[in-house]
Protein backbone atom coordinates (compact mmCIF):
# COMPACT_ATOMS: atom_id res chain seq x y z
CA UNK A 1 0.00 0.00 0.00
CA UNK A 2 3.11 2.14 0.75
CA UNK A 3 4.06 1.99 -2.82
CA UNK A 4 0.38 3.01 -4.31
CA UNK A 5 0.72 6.04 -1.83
CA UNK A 6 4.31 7.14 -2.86
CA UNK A 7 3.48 6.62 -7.14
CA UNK A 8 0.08 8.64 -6.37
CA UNK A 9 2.14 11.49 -4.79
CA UNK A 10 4.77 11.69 -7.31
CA UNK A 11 1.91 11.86 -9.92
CA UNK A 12 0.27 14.32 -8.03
CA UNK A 13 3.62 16.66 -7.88
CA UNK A 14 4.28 15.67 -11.72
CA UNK A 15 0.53 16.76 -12.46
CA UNK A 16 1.13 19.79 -10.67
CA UNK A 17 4.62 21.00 -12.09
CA UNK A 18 2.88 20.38 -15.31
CA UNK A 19 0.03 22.39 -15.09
CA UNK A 20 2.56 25.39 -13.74
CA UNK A 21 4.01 24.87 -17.14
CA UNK A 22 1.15 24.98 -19.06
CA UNK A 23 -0.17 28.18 -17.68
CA UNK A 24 2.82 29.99 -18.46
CA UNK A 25 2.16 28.57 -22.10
CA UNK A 26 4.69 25.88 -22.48
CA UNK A 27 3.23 23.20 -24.55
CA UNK A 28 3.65 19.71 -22.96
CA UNK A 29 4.24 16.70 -25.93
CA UNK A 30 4.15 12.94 -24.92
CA UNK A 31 5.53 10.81 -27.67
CA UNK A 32 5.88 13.49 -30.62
CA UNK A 33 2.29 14.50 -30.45
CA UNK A 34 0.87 17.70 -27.87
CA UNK A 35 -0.88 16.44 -24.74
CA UNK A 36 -1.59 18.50 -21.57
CA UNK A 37 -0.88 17.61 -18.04
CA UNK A 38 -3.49 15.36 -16.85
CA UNK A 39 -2.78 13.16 -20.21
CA UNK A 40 0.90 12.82 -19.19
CA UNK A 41 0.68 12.41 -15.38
CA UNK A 42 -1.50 9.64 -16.44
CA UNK A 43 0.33 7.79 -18.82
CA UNK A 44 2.89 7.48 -16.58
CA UNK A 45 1.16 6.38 -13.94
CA UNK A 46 0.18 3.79 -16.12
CA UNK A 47 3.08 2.91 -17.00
CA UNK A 48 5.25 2.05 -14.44
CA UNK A 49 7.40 -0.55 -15.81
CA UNK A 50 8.76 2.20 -18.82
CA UNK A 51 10.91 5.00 -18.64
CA UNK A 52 10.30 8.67 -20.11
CA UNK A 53 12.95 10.86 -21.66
CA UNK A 54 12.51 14.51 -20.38
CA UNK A 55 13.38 17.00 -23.02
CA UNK A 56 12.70 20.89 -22.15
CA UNK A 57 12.58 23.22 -25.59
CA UNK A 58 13.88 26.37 -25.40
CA UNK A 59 13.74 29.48 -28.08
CA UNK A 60 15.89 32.59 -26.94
CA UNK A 61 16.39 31.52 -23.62
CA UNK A 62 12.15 30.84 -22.90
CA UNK A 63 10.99 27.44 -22.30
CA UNK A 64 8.40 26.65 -25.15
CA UNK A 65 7.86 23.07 -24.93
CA UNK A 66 8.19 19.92 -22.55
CA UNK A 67 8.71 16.27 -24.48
CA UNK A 68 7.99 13.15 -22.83
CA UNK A 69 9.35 9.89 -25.36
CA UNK A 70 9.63 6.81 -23.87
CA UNK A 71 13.18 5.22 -23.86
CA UNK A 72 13.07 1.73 -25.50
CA UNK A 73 15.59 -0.83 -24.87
CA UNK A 74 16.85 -2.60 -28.18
């Protein structure tokens, strides 16, 4: 139950940090295609056993984007 409590937090802070970025107007992309916060926080929640690439996207200094791709293993 510990576990369920700790992956619900850190979906709850990822959610959160998220929808900070989106109200500044970064867009948030998961897997080359634009999602939102709530889309993201869930498909990672949801998929525990995979690993997501962070990339942050910035023009002149400004963030502008936030990529989520999931890292394969060949």
């Amino acid at each position: 139950m510990g576990d369920i409590t700790l992956n619900h937090e850190h979906m709850r802070k990822l959610y959160l940090e998220l929808a900070s970025f989106e109200n500044r107007g970064v867009t948030i992309w998961l897997e080359g295609y634009p999602s939102d916060s709530e889309s993201v926080a869930g498909e990672l929640s949801l998929n525990e056993d995979g690993s997501y690439m962070r990339d942050y996207i910035f023009d002149e200094g400004v963030l502008k984007e936030v990529h989520f791709d999931k890292v394969r293993k060949n």
